[in-house]
C-alpha atoms as a PDB file:
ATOM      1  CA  UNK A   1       0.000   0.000   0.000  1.00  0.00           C
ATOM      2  CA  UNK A   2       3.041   2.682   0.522  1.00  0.00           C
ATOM      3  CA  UNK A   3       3.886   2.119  -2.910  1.00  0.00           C
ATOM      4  CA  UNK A   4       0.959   3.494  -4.456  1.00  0.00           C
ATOM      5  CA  UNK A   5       0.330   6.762  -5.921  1.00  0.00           C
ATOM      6  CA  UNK A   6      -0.966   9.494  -3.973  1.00  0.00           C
ATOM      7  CA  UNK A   7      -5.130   9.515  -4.084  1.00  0.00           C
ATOM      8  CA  UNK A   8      -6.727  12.737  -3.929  1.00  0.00           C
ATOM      9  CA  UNK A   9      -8.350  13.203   0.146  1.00  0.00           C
ATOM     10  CA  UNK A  10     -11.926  13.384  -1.469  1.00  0.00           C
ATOM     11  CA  UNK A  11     -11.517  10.039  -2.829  1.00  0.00           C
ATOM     12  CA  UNK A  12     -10.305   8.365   0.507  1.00  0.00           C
ATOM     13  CA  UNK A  13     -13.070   9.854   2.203  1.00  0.00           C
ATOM     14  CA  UNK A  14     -15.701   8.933  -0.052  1.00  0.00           C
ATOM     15  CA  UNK A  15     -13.874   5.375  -0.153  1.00  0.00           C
ATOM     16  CA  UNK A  16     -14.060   5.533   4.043  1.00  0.00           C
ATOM     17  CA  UNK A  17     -17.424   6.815   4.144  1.00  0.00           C
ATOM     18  CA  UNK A  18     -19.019   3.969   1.331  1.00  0.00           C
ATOM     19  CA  UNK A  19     -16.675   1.402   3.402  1.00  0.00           C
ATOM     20  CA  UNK A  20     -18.254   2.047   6.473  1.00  0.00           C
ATOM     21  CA  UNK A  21     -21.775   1.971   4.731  1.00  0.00           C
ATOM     22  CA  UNK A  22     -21.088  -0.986   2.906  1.00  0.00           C
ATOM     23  CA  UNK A  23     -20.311  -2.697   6.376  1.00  0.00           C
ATOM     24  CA  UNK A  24     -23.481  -1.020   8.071  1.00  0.00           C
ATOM     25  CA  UNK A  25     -25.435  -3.115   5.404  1.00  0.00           C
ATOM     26  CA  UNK A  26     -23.869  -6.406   6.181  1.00  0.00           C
ATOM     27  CA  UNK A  27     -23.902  -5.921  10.064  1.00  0.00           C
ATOM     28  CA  UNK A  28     -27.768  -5.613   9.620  1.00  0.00           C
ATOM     29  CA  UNK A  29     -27.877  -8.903   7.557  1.00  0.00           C
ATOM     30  CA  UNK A  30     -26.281 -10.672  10.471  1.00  0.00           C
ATOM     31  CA  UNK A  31     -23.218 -10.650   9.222  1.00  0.00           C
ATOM     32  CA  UNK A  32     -20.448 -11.117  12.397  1.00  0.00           C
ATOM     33  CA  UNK A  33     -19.339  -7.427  12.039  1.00  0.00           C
ATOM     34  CA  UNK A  34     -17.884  -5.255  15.367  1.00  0.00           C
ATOM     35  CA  UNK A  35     -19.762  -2.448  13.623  1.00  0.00           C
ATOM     36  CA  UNK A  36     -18.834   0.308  16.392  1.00  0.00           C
ATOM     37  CA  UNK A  37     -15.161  -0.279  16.096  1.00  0.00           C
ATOM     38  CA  UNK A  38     -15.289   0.087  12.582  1.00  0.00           C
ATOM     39  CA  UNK A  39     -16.825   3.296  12.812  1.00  0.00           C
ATOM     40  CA  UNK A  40     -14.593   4.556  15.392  1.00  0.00           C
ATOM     41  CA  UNK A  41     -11.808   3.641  12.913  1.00  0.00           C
ATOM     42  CA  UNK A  42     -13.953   5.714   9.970  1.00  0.00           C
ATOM     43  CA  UNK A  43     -14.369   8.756  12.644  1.00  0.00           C
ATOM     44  CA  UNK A  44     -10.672   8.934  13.339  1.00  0.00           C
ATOM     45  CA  UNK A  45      -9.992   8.365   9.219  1.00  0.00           C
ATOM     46  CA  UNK A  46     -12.118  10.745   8.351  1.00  0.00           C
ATOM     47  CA  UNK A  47     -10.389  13.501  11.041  1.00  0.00           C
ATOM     48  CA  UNK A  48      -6.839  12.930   9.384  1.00  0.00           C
ATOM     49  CA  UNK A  49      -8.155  13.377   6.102  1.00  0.00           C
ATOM     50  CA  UNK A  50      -9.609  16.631   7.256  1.00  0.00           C
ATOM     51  CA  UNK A  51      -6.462  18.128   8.597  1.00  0.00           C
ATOM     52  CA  UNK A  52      -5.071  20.424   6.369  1.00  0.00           C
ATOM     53  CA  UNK A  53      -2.013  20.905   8.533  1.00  0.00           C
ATOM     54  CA  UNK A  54      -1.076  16.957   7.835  1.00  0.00           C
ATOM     55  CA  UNK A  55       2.424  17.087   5.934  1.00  0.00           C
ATOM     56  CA  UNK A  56       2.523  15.953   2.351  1.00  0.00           C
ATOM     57  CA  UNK A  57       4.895  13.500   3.859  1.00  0.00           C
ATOM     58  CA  UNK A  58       2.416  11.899   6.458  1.00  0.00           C
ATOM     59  CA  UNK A  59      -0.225  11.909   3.848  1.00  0.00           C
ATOM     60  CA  UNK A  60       1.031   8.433   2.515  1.00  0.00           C
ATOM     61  CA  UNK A  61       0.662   6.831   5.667  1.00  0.00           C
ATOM     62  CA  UNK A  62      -2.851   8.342   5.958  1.00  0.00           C
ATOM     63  CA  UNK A  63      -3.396   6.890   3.220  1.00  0.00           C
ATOM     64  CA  UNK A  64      -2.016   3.403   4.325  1.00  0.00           C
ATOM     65  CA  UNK A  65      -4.351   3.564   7.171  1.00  0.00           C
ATOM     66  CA  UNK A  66      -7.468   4.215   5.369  1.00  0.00           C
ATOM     67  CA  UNK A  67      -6.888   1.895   2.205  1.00  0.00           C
ATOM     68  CA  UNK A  68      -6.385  -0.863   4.515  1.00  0.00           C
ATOM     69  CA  UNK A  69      -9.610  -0.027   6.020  1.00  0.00           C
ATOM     70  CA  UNK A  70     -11.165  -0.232   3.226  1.00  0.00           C
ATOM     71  CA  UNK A  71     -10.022  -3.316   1.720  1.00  0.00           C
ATOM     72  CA  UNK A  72     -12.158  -5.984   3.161  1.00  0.00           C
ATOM     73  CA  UNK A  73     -10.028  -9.241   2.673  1.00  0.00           C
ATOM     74  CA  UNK A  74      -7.306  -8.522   4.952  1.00  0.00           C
ATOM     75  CA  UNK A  75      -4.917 -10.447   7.531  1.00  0.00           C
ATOM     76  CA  UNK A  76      -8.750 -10.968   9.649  1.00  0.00           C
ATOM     77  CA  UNK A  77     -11.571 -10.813   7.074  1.00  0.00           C
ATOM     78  CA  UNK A  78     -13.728  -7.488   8.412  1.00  0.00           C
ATOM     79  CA  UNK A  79     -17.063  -9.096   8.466  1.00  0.00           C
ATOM     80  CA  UNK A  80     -16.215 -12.428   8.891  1.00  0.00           C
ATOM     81  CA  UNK A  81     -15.412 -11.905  12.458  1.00  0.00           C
ATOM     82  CA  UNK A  82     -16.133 -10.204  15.380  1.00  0.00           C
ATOM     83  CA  UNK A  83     -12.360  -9.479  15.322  1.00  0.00           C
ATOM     84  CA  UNK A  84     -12.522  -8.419  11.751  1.00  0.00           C
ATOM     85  CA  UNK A  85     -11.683  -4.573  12.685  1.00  0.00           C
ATOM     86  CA  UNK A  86      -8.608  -5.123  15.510  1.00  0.00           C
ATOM     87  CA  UNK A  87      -6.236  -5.846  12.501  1.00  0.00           C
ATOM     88  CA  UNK A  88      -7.408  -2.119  10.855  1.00  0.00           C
ATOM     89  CA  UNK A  89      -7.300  -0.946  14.207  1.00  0.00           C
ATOM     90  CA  UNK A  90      -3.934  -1.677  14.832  1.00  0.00           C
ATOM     91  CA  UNK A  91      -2.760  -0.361  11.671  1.00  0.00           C
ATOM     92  CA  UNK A  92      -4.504   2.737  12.232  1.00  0.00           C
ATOM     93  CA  UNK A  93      -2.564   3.161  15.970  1.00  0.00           C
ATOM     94  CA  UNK A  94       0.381   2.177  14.425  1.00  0.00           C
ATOM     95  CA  UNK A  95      -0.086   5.057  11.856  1.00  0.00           C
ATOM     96  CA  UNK A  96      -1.057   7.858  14.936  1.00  0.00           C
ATOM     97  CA  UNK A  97       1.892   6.869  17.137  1.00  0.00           C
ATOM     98  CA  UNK A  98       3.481   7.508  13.455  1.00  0.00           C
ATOM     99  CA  UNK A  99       2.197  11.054  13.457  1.00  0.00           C
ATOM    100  CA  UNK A 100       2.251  11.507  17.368  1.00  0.00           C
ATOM    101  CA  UNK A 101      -1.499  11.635  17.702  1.00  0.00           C
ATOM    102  CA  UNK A 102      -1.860   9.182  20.441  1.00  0.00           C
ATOM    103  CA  UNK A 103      -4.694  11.597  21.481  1.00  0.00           C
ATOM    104  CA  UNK A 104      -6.710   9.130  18.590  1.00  0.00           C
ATOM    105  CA  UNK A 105      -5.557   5.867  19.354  1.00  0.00           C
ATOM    106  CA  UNK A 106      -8.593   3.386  19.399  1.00  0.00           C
ATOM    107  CA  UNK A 107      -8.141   1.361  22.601  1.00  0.00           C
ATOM    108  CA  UNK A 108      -8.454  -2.610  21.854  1.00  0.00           C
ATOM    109  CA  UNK A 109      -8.285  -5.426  24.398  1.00  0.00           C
END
């Protein structure tokens, strides 16, 4: 994921926004989705990608973060387990401490 070209912050947060959505749906087909910490993870995407002051520099690993969200087949499948979300969760902490925004890590057991 670092080695892709920059996307354009509109695009990652309509990509974060139709992710979370997307997940919404399946959650209320029964599907074995942790829907709150996903949207936790979306909230604190969706604040990064809002920050103008972000450097150029950080933006990749913004980017990191929220692609990774987004992609659904991951090291834990997102809606194939209530643990789904802790892997994207733990990418996205390992991006803050990154940044030094520990003020947004998402606490996990």
């Amino acid at each position: 994921l670092l080695s892709l070209a920059p996307k354009p912050v509109d695009e990652l947060r309509t990509a974060v926004s139709t992710y979370l959505a997307e997940v919404s749906a399946q959650a209320d087909s029964g599907a074995f989705v942790d829907l709150a910490l996903a949207a936790r993870i979306a909230a604190v995407l969706n604040s990064l990608l809002a920050d103008d002051s972000v450097s150029p520099a950080n933006d990749q690993a913004i980017q990191l973060a929220a692609l990774y969200f987004t992609e659904s087949k991951d090291s834990e499948p997102d809606v194939d387990s209530v643990l789904g979300f802790e892997d994207d969760a733990h990418v996205l902490n390992a991006v803050l401490r990154y940044l030094g925004r520990d003020d947004l890590l998402i606490p996990l057991p």
